[in-house]
N, C-alpha and C. Protein backbone atom coordinates (compact mmCIF):
# COMPACT_ATOMS: atom_id res chain seq x y z
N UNK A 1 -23.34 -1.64 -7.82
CA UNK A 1 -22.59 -2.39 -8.82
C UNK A 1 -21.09 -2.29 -8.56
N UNK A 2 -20.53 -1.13 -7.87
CA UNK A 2 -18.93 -1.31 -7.69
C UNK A 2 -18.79 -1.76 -7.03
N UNK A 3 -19.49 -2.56 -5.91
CA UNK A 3 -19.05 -3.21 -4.53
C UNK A 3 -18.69 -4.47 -5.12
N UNK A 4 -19.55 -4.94 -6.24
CA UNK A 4 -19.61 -6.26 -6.79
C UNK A 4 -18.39 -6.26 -7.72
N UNK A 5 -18.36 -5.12 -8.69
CA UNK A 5 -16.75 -5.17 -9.32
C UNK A 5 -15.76 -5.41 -8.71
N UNK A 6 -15.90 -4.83 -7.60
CA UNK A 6 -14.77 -5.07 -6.70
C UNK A 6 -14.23 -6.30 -6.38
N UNK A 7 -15.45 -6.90 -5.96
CA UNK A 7 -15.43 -8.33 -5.32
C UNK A 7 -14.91 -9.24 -6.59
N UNK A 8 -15.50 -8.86 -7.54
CA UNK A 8 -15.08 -10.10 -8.43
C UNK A 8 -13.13 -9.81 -9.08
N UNK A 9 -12.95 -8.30 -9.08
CA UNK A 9 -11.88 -7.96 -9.10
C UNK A 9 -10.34 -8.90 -7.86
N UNK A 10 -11.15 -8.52 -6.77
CA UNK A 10 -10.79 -9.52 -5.62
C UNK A 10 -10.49 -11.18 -5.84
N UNK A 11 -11.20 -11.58 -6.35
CA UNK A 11 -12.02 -12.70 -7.11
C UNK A 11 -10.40 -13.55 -8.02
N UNK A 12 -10.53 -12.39 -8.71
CA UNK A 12 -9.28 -13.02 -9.81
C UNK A 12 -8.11 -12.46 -9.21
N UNK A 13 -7.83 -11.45 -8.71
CA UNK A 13 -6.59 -11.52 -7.84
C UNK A 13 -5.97 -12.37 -7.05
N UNK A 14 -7.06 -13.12 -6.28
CA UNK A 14 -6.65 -14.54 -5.29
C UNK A 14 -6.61 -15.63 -6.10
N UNK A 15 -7.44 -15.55 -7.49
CA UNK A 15 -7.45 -17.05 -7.82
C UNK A 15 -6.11 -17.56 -8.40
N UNK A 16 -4.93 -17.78 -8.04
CA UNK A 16 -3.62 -18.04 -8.70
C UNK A 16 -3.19 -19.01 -7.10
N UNK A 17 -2.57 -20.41 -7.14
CA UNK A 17 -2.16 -21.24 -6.65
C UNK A 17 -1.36 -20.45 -5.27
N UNK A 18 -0.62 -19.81 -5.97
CA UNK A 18 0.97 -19.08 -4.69
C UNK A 18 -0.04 -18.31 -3.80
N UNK A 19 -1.18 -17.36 -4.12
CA UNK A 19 -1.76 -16.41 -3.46
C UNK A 19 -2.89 -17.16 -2.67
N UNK A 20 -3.03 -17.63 -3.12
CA UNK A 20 -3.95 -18.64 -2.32
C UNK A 20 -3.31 -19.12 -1.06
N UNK A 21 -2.27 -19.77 -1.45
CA UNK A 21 -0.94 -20.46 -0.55
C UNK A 21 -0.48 -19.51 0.75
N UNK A 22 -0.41 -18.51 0.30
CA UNK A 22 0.44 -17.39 1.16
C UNK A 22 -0.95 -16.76 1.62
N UNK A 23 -1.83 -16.64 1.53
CA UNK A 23 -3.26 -16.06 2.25
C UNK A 23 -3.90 -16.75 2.98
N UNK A 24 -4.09 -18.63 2.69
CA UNK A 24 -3.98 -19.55 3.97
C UNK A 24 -2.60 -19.49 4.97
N UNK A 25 -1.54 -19.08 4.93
CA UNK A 25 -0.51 -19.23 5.67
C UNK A 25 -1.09 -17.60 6.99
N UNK A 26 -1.37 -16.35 6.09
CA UNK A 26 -1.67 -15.71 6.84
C UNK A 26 -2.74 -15.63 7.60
N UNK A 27 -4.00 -16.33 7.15
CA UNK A 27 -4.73 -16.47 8.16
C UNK A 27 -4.04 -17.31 9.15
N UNK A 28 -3.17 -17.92 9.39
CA UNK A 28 -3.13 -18.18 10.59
C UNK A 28 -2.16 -17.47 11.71
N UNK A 29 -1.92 -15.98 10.82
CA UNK A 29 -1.03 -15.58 11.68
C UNK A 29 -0.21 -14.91 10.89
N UNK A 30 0.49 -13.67 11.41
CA UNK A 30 1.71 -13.37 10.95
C UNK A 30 2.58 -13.93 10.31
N UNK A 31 3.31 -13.34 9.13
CA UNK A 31 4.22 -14.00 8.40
C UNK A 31 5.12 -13.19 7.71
N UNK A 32 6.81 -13.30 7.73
CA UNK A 32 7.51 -12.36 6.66
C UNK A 32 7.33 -13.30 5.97
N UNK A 33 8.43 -12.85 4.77
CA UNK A 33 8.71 -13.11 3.65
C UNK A 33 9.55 -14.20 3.54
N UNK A 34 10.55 -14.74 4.65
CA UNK A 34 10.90 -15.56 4.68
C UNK A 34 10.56 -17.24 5.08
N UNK A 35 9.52 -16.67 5.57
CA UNK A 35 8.95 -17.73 6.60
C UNK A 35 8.05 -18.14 4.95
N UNK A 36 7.71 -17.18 4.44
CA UNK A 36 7.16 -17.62 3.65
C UNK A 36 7.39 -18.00 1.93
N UNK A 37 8.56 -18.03 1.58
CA UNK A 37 9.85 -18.61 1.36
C UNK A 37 9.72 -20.02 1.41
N UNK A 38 9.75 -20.64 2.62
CA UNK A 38 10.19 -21.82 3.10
C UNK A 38 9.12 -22.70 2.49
N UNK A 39 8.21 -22.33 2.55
CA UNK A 39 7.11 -23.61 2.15
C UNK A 39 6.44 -23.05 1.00
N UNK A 40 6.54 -22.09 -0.03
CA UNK A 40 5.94 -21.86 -1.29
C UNK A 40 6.76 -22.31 -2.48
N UNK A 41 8.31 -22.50 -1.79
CA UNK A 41 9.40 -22.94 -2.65
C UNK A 41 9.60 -21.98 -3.90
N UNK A 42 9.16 -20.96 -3.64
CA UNK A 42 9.72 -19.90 -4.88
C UNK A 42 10.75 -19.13 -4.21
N UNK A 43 10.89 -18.21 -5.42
CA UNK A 43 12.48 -17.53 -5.18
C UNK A 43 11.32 -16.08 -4.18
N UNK A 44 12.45 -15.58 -3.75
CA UNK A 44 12.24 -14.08 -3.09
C UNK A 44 11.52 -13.31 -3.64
N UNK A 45 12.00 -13.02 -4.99
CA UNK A 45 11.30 -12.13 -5.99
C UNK A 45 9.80 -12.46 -6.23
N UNK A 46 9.42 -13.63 -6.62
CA UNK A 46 8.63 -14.12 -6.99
C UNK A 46 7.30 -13.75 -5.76
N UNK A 47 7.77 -14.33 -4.40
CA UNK A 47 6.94 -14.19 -3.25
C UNK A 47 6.71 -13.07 -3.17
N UNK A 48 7.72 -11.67 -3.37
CA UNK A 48 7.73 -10.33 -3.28
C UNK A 48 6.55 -9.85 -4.10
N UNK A 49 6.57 -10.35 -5.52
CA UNK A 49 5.71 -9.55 -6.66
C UNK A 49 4.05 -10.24 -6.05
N UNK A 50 3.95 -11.42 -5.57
CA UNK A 50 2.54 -11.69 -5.05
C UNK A 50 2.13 -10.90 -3.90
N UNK A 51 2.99 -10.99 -3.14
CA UNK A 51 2.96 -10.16 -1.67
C UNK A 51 2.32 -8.67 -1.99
N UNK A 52 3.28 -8.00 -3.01
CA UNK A 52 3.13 -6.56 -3.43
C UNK A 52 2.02 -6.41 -4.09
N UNK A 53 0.96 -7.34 -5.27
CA UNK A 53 -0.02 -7.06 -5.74
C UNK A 53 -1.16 -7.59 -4.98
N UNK A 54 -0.90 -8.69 -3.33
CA UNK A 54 -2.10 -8.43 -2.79
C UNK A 54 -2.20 -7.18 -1.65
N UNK A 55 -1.33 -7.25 -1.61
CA UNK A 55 -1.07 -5.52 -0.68
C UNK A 55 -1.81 -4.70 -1.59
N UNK A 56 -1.03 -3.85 -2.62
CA UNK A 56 -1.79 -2.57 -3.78
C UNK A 56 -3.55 -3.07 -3.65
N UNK A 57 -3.99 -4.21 -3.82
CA UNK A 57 -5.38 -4.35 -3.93
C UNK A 57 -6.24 -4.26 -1.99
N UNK A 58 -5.07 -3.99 -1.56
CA UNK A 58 -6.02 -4.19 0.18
C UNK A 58 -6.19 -5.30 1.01
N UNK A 59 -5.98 -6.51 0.15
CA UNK A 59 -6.11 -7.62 0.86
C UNK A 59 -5.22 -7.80 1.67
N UNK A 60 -4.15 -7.31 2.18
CA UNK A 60 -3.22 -7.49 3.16
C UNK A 60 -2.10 -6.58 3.29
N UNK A 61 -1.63 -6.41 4.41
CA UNK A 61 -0.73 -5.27 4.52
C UNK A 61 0.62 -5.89 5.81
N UNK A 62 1.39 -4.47 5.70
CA UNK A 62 2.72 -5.09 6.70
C UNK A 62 3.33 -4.03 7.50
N UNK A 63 4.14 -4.84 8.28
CA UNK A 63 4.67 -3.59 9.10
C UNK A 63 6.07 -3.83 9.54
N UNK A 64 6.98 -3.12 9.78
CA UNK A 64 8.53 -3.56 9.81
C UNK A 64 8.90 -3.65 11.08
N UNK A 65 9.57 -4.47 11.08
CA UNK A 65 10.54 -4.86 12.40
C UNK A 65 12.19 -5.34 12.45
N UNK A 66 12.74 -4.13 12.41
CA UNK A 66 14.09 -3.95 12.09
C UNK A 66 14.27 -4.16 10.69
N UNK A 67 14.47 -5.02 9.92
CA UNK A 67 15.03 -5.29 8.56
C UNK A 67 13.64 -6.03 8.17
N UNK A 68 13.10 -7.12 8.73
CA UNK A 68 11.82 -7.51 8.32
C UNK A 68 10.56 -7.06 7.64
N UNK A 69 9.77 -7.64 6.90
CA UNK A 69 8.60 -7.31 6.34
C UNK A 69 7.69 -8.21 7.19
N UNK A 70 6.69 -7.77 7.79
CA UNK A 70 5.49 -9.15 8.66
C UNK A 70 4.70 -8.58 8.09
N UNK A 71 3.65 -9.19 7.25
CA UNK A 71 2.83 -9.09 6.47
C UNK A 71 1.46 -10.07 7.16
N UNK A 72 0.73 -9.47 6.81
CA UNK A 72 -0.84 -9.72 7.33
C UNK A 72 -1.60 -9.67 6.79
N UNK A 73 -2.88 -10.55 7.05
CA UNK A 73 -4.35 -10.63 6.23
C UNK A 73 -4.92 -8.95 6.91
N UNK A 74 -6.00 -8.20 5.86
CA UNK A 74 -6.43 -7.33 6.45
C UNK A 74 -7.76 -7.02 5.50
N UNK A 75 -8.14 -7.76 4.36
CA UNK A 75 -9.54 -8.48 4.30
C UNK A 75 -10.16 -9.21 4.93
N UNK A 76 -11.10 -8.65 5.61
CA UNK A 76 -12.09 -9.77 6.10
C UNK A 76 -12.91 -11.23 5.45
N UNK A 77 -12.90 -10.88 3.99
CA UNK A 77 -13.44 -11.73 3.24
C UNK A 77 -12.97 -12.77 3.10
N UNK A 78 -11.34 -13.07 2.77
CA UNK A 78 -11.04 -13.85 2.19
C UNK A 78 -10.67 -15.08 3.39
N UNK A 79 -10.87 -14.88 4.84
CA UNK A 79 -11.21 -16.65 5.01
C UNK A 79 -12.75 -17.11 4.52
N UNK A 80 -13.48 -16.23 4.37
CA UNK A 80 -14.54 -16.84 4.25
C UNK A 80 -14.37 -17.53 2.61
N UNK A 81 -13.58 -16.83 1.71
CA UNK A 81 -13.56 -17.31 0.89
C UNK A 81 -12.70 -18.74 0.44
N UNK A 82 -11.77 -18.86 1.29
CA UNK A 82 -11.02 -19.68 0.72
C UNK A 82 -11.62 -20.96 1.87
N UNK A 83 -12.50 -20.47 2.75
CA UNK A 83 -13.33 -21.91 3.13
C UNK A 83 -14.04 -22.03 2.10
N UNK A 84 -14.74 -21.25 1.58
CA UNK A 84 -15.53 -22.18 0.65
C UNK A 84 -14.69 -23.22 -0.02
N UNK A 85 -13.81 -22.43 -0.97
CA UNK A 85 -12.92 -23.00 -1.77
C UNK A 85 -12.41 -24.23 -1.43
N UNK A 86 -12.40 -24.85 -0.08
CA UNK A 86 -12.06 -25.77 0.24
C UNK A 86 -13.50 -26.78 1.04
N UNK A 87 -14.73 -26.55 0.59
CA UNK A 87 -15.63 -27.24 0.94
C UNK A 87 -16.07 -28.30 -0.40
N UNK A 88 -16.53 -29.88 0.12
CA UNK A 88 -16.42 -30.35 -0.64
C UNK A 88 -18.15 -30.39 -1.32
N UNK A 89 -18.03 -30.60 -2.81
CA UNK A 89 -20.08 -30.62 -2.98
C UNK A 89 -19.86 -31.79 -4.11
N UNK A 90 -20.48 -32.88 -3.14
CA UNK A 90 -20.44 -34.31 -3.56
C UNK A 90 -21.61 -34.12 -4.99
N UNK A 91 -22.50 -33.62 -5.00
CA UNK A 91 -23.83 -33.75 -5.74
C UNK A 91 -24.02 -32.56 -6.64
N UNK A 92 -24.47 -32.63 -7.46
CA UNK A 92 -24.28 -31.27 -8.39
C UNK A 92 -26.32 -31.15 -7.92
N UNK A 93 -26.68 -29.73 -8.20
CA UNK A 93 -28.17 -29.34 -8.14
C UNK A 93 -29.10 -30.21 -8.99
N UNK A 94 -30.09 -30.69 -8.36
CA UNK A 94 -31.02 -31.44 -9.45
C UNK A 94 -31.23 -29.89 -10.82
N UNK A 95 -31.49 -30.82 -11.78
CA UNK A 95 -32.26 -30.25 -12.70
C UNK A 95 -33.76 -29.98 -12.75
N UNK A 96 -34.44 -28.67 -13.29
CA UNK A 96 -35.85 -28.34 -13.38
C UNK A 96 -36.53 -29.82 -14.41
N UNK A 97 -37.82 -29.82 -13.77
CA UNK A 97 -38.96 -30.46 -14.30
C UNK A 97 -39.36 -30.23 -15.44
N UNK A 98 -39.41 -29.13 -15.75
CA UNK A 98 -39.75 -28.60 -16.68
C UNK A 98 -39.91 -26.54 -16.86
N UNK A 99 -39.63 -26.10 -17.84
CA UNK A 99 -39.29 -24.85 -17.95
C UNK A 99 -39.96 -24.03 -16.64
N UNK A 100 -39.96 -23.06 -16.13
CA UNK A 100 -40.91 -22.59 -15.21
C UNK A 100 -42.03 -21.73 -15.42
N UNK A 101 -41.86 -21.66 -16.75
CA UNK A 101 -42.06 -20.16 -17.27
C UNK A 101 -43.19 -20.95 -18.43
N UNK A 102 -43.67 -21.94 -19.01
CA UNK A 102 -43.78 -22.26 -19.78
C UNK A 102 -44.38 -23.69 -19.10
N UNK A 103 -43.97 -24.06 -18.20
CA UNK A 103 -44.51 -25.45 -17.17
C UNK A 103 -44.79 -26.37 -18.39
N UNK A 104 -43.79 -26.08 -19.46
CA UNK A 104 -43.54 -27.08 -20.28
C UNK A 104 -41.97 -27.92 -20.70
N UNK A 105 -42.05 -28.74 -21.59
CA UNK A 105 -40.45 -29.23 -21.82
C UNK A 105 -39.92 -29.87 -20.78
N UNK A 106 -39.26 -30.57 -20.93
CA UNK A 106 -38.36 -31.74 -20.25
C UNK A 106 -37.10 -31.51 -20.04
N UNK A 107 -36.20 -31.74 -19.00
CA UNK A 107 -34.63 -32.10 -18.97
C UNK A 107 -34.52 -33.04 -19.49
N UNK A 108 -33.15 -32.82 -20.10
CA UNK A 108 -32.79 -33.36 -21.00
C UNK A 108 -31.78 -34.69 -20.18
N UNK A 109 -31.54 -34.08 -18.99
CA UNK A 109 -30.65 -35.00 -17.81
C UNK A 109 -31.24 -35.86 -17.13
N UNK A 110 -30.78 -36.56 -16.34
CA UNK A 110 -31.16 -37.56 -14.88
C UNK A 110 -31.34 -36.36 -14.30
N UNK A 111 -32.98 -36.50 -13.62
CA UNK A 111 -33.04 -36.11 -12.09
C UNK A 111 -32.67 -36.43 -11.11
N UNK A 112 -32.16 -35.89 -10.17
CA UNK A 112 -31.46 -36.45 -9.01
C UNK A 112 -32.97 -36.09 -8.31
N UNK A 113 -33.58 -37.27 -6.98
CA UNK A 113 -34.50 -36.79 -6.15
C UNK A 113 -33.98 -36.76 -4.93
């Protein structure tokens, strides 16, 4: 059960627009703070306090180079996650026939076949 707290903990940590933003930028690679700056259009601070609470949780970490911060993906999970997040699902699941349990009652919806 804590592996799963975790995950869902994980879960709501990424789900916010900027972190999302800046965690596709690092999968593709290294990135300071400035670089990443440029295309999130927030202030310093702002990029800093996301940067710093996906770091504290593990999802990514950094290492210095002279005055620089280069910050990096260092969850494995989260390309897999934010492909999903970006897969499209044209069709929602058909609905049951009827209860399963009971092999009675009707949907109340259109079946999709």
């Amino acid at each position: 059960m804590h592996e799963l707290s975790s995950r869902i903990d994980l879960i709501k940590l990424v789900a916010h627009p900027a972190r999302i933003a800046i965690l596709e930028e690092l999968i593709k690679g290294v990135k300071c703070v400035s670089d990443l700056e440029g295309f999130l259009d927030l202030s310093q601070s702002n990029v800093s306090q996301h940067l710093s609470a996906l770091r504290h949780a593990g999802i990514i970490d950094y290492f210095v180079d002279g005055r620089l911060r280069c910050y990096f993906l260092k969850n494995p999970l989260i390309p897999d996650l934010l492909e999903i997040l970006k897969k499209d699902y044209p069709d929602e699941l058909p609905g049951p026939e009827c209860c399963p349990v009971t092999k009675k009652g009707k949907y109340h919806g259109d079946r999709k076949k």
